[in-house]
PDB file of N, CA and C in Angstrom:
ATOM      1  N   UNK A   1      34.104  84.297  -7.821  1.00  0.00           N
ATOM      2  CA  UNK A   1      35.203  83.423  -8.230  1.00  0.00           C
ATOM      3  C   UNK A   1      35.990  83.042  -6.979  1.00  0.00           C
ATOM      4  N   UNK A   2      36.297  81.736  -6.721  1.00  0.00           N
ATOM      5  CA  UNK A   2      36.740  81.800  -5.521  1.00  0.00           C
ATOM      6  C   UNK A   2      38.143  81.582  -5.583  1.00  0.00           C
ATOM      7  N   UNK A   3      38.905  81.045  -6.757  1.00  0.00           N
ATOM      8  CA  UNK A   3      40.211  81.375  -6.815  1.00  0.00           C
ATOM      9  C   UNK A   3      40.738  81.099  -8.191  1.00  0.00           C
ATOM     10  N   UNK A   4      41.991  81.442  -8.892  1.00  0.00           N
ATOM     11  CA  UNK A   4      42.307  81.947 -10.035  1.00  0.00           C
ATOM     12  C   UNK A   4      43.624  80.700  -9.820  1.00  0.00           C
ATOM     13  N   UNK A   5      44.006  80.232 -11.243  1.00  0.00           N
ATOM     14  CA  UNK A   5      45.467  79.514 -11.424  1.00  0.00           C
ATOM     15  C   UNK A   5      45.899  80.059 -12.056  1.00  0.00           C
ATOM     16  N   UNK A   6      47.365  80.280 -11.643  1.00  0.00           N
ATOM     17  CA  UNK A   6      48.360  80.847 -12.955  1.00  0.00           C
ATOM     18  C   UNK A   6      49.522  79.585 -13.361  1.00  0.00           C
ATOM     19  N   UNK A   7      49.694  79.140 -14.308  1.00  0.00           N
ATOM     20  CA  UNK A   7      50.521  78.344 -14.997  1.00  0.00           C
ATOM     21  C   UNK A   7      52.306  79.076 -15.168  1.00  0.00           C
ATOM     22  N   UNK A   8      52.884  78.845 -14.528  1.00  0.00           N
ATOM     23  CA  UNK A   8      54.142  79.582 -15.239  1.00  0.00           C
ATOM     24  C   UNK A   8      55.148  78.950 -15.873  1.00  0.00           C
ATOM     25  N   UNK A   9      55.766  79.828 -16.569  1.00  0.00           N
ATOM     26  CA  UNK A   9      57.018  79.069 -17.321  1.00  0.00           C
ATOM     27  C   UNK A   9      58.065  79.062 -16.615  1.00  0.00           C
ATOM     28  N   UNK A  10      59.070  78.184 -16.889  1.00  0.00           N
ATOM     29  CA  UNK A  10      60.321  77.674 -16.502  1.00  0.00           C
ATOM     30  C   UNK A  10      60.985  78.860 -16.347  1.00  0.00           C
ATOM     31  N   UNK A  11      61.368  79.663 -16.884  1.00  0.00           N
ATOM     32  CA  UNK A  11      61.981  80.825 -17.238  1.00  0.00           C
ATOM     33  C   UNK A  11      61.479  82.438 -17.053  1.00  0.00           C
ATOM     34  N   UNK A  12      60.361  81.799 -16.360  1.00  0.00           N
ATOM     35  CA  UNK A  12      59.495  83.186 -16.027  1.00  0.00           C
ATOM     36  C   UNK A  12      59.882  83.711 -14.838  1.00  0.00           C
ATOM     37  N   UNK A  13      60.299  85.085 -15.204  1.00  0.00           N
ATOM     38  CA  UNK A  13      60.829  86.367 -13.970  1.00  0.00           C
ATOM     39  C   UNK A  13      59.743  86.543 -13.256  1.00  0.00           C
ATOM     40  N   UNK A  14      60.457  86.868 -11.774  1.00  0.00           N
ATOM     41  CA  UNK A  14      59.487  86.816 -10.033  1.00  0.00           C
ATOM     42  C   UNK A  14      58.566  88.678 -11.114  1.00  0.00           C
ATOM     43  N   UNK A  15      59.246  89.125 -12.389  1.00  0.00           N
ATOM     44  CA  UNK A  15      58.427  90.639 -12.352  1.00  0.00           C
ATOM     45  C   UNK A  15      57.505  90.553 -12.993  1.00  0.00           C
ATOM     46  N   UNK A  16      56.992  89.437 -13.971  1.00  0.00           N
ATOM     47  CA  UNK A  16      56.356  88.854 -14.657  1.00  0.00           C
ATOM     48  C   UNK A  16      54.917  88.705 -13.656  1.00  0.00           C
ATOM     49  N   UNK A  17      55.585  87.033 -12.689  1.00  0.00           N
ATOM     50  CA  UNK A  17      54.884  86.758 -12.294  1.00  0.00           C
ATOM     51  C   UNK A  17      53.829  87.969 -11.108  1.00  0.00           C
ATOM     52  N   UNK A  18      54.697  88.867 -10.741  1.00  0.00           N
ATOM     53  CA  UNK A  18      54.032  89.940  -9.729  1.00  0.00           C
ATOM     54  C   UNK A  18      52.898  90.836 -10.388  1.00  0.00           C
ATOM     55  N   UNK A  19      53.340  91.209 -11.995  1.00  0.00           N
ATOM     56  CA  UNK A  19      52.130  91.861 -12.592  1.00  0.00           C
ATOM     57  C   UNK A  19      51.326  90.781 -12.875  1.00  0.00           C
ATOM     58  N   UNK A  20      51.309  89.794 -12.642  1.00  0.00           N
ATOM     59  CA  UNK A  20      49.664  88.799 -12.903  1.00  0.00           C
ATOM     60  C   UNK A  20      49.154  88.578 -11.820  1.00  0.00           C
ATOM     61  N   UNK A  21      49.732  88.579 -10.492  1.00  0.00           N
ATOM     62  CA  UNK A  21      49.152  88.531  -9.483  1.00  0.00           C
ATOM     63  C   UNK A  21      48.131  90.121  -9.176  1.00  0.00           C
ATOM     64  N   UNK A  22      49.199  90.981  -9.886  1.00  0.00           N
ATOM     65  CA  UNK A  22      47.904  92.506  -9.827  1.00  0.00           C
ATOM     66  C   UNK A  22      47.503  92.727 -10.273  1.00  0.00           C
ATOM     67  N   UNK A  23      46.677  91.632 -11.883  1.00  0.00           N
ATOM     68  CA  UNK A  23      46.291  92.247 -12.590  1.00  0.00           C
ATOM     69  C   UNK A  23      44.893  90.663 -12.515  1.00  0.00           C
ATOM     70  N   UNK A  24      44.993  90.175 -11.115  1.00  0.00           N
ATOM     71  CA  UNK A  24      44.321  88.813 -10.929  1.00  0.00           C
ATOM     72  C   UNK A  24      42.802  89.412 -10.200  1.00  0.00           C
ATOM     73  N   UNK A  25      41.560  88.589 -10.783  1.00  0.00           N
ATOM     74  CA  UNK A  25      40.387  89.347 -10.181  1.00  0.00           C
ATOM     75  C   UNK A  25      40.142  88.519  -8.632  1.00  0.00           C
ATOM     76  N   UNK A  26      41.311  87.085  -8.217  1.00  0.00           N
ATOM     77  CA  UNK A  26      40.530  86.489  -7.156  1.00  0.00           C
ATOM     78  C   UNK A  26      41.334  86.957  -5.983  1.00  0.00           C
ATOM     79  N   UNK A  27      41.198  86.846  -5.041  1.00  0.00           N
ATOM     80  CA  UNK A  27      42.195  86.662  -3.805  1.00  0.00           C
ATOM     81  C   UNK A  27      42.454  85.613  -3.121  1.00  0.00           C
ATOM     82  N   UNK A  28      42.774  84.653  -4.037  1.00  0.00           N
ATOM     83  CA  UNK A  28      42.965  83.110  -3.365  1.00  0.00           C
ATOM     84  C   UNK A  28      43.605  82.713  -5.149  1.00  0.00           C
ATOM     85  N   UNK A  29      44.999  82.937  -5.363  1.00  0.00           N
ATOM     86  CA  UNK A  29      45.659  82.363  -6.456  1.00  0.00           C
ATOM     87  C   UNK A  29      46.285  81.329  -5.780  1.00  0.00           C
ATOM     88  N   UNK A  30      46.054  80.482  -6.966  1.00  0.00           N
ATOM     89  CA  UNK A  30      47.128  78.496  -7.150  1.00  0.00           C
ATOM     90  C   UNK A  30      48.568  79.377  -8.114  1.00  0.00           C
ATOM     91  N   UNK A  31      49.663  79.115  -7.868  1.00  0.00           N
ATOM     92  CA  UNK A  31      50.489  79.473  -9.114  1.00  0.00           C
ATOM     93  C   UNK A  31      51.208  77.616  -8.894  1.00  0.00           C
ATOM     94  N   UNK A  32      51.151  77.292 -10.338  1.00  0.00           N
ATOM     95  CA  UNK A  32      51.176  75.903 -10.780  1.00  0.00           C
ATOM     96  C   UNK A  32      52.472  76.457 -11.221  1.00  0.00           C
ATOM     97  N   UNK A  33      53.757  75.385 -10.777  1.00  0.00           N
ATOM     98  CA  UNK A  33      55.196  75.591 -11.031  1.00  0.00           C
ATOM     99  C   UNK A  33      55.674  74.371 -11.157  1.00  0.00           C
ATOM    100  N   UNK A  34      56.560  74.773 -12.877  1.00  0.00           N
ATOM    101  CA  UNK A  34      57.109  73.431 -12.647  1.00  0.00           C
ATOM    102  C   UNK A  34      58.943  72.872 -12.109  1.00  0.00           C
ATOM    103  N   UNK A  35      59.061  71.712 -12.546  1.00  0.00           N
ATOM    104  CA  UNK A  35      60.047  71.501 -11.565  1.00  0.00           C
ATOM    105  C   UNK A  35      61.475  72.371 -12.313  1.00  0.00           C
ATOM    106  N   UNK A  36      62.430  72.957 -11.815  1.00  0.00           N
ATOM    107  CA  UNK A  36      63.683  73.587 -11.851  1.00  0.00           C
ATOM    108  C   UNK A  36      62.963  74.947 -12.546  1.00  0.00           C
ATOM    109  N   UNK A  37      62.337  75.442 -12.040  1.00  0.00           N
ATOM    110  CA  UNK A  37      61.357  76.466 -12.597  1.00  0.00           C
ATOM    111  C   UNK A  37      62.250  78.225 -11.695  1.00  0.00           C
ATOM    112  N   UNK A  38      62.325  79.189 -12.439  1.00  0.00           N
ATOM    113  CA  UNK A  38      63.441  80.151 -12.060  1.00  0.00           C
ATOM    114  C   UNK A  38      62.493  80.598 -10.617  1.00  0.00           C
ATOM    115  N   UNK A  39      61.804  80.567 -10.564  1.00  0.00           N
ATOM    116  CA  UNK A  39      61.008  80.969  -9.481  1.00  0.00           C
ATOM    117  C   UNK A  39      61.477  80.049  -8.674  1.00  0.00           C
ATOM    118  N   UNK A  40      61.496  79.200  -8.057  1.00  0.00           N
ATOM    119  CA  UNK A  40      61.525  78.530  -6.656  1.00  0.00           C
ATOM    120  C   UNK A  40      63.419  77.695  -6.717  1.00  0.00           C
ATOM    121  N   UNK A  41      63.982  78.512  -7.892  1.00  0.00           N
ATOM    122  CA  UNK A  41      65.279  78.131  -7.139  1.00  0.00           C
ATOM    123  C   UNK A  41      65.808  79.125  -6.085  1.00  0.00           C
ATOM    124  N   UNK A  42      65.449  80.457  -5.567  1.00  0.00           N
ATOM    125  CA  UNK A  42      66.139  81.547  -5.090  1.00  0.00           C
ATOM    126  C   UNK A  42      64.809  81.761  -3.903  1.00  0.00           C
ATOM    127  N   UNK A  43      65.036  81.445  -2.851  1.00  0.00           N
ATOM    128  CA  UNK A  43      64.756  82.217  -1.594  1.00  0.00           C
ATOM    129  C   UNK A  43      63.992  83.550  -1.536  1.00  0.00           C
ATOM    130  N   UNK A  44      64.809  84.411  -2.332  1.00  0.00           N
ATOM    131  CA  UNK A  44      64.878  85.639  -2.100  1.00  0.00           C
ATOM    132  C   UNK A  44      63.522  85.964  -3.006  1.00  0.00           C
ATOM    133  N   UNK A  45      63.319  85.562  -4.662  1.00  0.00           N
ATOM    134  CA  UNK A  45      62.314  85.299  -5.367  1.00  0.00           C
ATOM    135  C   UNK A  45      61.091  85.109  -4.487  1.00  0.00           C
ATOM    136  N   UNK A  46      61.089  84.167  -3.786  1.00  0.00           N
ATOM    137  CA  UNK A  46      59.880  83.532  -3.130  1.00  0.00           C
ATOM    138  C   UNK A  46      59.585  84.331  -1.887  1.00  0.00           C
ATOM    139  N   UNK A  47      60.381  85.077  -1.143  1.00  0.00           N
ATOM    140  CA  UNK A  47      60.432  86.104  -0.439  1.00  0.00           C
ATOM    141  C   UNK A  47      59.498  87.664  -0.891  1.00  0.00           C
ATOM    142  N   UNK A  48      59.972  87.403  -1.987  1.00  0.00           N
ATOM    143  CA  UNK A  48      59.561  88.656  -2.805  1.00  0.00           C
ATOM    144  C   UNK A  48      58.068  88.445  -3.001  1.00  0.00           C
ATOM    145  N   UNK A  49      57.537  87.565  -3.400  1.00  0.00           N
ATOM    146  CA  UNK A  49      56.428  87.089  -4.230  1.00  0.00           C
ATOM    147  C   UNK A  49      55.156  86.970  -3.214  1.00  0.00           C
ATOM    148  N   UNK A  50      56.127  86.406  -2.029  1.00  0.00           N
ATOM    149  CA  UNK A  50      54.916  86.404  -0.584  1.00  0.00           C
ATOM    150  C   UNK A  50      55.119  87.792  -0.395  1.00  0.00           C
ATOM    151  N   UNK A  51      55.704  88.693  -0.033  1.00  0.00           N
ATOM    152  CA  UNK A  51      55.132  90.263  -0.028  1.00  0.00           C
ATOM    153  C   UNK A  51      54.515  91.127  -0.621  1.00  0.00           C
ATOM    154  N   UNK A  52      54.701  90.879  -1.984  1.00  0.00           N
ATOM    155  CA  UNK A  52      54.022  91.343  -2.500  1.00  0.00           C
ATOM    156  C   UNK A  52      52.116  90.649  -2.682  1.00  0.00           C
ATOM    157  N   UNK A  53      52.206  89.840  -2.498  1.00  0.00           N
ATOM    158  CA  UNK A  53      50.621  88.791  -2.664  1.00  0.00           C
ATOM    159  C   UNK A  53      50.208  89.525  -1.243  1.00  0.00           C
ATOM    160  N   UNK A  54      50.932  89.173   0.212  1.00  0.00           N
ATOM    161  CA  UNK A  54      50.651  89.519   1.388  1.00  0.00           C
ATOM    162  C   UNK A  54      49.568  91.352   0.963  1.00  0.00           C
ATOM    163  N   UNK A  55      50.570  91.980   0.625  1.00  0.00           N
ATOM    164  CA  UNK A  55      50.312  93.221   0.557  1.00  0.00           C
ATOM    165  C   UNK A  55      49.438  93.484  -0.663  1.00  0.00           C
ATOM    166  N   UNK A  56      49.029  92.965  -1.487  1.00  0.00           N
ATOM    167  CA  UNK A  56      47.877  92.879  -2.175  1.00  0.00           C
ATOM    168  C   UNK A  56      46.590  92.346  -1.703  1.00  0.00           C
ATOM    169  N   UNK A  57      46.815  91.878  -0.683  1.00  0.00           N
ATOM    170  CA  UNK A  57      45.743  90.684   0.270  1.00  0.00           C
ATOM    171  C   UNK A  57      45.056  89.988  -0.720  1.00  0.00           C
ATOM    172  N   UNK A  58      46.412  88.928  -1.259  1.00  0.00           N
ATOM    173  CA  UNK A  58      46.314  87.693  -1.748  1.00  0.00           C
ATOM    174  C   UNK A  58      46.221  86.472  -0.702  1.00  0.00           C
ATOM    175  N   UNK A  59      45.732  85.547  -1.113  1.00  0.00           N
ATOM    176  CA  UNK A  59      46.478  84.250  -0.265  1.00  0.00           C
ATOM    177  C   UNK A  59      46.852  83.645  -1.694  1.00  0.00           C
ATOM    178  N   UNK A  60      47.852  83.119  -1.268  1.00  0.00           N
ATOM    179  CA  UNK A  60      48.702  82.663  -2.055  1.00  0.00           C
ATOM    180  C   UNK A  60      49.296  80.826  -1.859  1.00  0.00           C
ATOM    181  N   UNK A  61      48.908  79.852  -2.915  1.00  0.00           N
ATOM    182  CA  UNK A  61      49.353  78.684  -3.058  1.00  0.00           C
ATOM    183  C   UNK A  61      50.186  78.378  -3.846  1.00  0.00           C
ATOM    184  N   UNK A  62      51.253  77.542  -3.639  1.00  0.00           N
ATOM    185  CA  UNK A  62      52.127  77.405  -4.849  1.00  0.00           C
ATOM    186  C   UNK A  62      51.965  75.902  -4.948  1.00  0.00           C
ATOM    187  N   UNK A  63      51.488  75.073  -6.738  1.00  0.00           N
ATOM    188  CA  UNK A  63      51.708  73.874  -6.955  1.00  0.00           C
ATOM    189  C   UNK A  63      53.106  73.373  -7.818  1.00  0.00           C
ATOM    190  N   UNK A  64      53.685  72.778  -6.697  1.00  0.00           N
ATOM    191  CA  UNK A  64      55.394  72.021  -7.601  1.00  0.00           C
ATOM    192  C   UNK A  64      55.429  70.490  -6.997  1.00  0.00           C
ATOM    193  N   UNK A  65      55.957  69.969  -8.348  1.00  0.00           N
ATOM    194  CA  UNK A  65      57.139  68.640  -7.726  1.00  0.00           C
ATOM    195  C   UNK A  65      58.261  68.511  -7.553  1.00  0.00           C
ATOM    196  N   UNK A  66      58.930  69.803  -7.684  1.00  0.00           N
ATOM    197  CA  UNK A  66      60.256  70.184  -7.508  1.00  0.00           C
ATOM    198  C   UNK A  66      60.597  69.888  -5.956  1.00  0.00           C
ATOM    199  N   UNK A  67      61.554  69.003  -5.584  1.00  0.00           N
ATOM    200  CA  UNK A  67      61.373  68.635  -4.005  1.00  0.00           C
ATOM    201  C   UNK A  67      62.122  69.752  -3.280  1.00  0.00           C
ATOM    202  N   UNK A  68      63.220  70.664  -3.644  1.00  0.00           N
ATOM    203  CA  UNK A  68      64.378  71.387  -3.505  1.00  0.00           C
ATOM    204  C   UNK A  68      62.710  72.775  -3.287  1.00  0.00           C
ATOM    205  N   UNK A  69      62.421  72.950  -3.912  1.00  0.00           N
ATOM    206  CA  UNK A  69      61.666  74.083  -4.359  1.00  0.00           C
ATOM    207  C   UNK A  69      60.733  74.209  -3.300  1.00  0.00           C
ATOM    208  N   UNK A  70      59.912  73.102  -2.857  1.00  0.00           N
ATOM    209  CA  UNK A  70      59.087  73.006  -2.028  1.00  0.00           C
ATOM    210  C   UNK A  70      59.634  73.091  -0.658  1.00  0.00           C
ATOM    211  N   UNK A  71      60.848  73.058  -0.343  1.00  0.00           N
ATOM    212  CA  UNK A  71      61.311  73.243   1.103  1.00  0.00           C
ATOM    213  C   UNK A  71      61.421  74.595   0.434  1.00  0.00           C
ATOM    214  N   UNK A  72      62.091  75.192  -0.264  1.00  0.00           N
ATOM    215  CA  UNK A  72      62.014  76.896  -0.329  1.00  0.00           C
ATOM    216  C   UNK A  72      60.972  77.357  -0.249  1.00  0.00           C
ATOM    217  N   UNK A  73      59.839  77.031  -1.067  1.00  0.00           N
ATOM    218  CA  UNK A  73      58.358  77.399  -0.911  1.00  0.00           C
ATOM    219  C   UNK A  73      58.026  77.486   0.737  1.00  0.00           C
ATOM    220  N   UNK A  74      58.493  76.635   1.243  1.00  0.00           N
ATOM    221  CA  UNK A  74      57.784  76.319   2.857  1.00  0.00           C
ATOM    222  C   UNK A  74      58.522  77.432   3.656  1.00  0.00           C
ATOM    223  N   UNK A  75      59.841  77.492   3.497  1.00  0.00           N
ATOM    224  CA  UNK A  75      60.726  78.251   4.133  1.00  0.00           C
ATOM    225  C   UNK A  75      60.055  80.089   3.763  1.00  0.00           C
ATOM    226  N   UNK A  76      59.792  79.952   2.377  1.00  0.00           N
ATOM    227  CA  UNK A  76      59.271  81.374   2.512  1.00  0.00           C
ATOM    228  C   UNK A  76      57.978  81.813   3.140  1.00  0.00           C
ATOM    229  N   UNK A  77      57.043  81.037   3.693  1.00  0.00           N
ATOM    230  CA  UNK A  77      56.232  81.013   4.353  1.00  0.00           C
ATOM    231  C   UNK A  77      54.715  80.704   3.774  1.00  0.00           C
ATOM    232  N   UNK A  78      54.809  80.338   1.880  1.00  0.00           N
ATOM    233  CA  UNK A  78      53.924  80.272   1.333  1.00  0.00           C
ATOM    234  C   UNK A  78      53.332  78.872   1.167  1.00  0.00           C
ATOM    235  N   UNK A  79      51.971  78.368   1.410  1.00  0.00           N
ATOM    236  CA  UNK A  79      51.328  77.547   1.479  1.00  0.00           C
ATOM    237  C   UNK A  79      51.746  76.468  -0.104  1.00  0.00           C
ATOM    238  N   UNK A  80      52.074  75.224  -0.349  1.00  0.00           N
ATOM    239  CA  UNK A  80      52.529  74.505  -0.941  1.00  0.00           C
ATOM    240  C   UNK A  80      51.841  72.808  -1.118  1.00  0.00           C
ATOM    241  N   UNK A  81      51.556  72.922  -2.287  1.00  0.00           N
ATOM    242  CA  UNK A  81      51.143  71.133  -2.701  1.00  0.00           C
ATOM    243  C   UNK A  81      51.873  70.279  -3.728  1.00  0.00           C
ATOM    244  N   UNK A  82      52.060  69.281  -3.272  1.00  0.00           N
ATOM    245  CA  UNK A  82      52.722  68.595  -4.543  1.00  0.00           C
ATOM    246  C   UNK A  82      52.032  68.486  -5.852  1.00  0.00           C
ATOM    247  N   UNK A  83      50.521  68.055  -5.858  1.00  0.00           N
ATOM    248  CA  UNK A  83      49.727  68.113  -7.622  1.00  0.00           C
ATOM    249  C   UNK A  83      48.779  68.889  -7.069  1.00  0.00           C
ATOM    250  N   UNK A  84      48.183  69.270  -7.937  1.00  0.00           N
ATOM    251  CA  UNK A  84      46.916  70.177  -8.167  1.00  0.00           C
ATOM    252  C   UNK A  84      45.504  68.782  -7.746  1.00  0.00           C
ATOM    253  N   UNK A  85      46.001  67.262  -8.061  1.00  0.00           N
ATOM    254  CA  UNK A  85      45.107  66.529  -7.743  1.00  0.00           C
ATOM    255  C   UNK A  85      44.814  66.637  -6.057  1.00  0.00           C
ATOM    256  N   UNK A  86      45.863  66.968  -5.236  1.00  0.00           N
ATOM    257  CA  UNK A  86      45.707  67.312  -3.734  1.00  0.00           C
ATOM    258  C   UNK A  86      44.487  68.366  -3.756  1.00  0.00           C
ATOM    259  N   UNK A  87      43.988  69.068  -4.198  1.00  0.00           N
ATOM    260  CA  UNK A  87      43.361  69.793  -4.168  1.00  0.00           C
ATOM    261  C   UNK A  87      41.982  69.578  -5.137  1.00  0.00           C
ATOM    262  N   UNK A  88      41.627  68.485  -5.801  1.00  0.00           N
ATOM    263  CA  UNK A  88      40.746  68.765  -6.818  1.00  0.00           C
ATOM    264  C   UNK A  88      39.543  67.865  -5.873  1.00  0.00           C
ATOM    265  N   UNK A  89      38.249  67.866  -5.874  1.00  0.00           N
ATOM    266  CA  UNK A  89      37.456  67.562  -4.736  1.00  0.00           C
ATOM    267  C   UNK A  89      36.944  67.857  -3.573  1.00  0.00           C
ATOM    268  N   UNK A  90      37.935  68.875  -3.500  1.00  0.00           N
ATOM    269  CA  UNK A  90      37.553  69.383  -2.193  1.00  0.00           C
ATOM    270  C   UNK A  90      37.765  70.857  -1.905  1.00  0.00           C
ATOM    271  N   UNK A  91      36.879  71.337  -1.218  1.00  0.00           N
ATOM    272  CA  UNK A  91      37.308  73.219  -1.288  1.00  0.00           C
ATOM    273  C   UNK A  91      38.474  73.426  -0.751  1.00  0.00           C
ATOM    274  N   UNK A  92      38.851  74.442  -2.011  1.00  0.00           N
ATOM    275  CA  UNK A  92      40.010  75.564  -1.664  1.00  0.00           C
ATOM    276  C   UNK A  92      39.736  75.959  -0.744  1.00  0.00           C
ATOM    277  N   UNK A  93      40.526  76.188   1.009  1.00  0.00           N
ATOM    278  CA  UNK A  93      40.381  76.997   1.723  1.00  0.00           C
ATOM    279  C   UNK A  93      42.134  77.579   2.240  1.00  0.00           C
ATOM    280  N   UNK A  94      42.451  78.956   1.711  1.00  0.00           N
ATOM    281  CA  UNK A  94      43.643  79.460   1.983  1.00  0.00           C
ATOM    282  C   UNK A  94      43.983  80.423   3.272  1.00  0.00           C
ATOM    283  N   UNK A  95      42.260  80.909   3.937  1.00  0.00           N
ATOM    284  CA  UNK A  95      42.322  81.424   4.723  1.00  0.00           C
ATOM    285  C   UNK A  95      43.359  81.629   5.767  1.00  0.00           C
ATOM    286  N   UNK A  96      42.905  81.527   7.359  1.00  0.00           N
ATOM    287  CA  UNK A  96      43.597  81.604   8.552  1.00  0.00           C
ATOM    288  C   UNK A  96      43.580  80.064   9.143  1.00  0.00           C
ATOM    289  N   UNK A  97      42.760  79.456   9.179  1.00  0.00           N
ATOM    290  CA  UNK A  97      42.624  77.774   9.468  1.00  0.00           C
ATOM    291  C   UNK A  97      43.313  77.305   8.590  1.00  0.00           C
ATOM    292  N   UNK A  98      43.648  77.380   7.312  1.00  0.00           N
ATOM    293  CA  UNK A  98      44.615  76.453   6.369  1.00  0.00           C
ATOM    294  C   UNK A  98      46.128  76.813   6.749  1.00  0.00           C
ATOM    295  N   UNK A  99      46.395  78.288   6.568  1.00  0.00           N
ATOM    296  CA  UNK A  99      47.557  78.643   7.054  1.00  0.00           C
ATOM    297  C   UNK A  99      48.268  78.295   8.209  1.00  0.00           C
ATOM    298  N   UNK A 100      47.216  78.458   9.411  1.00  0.00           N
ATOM    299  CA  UNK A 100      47.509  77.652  10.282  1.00  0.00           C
ATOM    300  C   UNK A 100      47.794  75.978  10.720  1.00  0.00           C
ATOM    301  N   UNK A 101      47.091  74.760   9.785  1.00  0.00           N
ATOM    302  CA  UNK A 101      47.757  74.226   9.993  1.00  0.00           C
ATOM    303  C   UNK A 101      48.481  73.570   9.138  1.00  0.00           C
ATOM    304  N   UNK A 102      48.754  74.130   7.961  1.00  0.00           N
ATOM    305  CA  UNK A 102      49.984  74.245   7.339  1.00  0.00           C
ATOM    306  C   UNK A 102      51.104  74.612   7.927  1.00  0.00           C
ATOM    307  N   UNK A 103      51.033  75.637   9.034  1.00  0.00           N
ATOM    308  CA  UNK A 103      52.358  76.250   9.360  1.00  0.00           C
ATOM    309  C   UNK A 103      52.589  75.030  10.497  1.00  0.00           C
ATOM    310  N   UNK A 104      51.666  74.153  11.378  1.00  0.00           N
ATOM    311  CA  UNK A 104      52.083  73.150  11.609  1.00  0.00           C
ATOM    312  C   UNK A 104      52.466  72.055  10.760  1.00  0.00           C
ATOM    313  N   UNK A 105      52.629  71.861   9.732  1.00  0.00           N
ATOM    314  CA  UNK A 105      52.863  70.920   8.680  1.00  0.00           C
ATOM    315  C   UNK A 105      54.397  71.317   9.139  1.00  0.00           C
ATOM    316  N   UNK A 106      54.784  72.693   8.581  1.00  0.00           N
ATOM    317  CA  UNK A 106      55.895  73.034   7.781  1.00  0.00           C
ATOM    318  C   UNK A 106      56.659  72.923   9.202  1.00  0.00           C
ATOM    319  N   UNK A 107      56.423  73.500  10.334  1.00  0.00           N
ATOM    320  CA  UNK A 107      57.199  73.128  11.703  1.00  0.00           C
ATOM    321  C   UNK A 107      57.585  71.837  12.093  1.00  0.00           C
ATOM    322  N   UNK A 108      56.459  70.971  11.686  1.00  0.00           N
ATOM    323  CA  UNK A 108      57.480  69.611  11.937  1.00  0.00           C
ATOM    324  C   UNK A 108      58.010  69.053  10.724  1.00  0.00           C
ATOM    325  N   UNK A 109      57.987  69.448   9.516  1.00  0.00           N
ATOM    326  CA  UNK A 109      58.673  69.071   8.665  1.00  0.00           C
ATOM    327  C   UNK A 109      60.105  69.764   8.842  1.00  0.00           C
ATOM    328  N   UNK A 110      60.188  70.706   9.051  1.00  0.00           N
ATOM    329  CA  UNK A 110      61.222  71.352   9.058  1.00  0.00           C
ATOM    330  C   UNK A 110      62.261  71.154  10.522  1.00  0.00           C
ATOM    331  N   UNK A 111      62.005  70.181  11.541  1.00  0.00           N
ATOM    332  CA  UNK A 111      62.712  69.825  12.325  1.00  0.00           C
ATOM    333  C   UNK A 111      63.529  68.072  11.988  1.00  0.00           C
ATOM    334  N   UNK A 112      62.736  67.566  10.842  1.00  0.00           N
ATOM    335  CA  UNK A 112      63.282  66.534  10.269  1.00  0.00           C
ATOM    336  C   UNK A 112      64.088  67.263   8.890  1.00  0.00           C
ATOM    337  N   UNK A 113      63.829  68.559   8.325  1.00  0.00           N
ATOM    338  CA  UNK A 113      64.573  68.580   7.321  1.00  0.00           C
ATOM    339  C   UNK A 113      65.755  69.500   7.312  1.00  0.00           C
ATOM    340  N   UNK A 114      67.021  69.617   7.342  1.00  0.00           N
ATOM    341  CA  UNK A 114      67.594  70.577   7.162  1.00  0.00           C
ATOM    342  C   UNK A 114      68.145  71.231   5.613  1.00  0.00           C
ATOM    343  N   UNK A 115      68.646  72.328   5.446  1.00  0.00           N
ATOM    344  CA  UNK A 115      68.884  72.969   4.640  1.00  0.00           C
ATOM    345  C   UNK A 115      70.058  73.531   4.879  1.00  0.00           C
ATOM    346  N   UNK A 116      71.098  73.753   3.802  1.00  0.00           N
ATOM    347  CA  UNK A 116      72.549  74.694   4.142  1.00  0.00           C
ATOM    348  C   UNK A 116      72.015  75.348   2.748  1.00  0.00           C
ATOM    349  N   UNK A 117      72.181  76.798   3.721  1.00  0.00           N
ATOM    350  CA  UNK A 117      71.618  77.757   2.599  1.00  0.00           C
ATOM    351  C   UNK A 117      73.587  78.336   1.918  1.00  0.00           C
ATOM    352  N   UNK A 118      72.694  78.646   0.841  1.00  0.00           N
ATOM    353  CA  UNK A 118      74.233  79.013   0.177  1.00  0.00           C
ATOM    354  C   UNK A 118      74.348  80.394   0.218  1.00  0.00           C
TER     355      UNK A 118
END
């Protein structure tokens, strides 16, 4: 299996989502999020969620159109797409080459974007 989606709800707790990530048979999860979704309003959530995946030796993708969410997503260091159609056609690769130049994505995005964290 080369990677697993999880669908979550609006209202679904980061403790929720952590027992499906350990109870997941792939090591390459999509978690499909939607927009104002409790997960990607809080930093700290998304903080949480990459350590724990990290330390499961997950790789970990998150799909949102939440625009607010997706600079948090980026900021927490987890790999991020706007639709699931970005991805349909072509192989999943979450490895060390994707990460990498994703993390160039997110470096120059993040010198055009700022944030005032609250």
């Amino acid at each position: 299996m080369a990677h697993q989606t999880f669908y979550i709800d609006i209202d679904e707790e980061i403790t929720s989502i952590i027992e499906r990530l350990k109870k997941a048979r792939a090591r390459e999860i999509i978690v499909v999020v939607p927009k104002r979704a409790l997960l990607i309003q809080s930093i700290i959530n998304l903080r949480i969620l990459k350590k724990e995946a990290d330390e499961m030796g997950i790789q970990l993708m998150v799909v949102t159109q939440d625009k607010l969410g997706k600079i948090l997503i980026e900021k927490a260091g987890i790999l991020v797409q706007q639709k699931m159609d970005d991805l349909s056609g072509e192989e999943i690769t979450l490895g060390k080459n994707s990460s990498e130049s994703n993390e160039n994505r997110r470096e120059t995005k993040a010198e055009t974007t700022e944030i005032n964290e609250i």
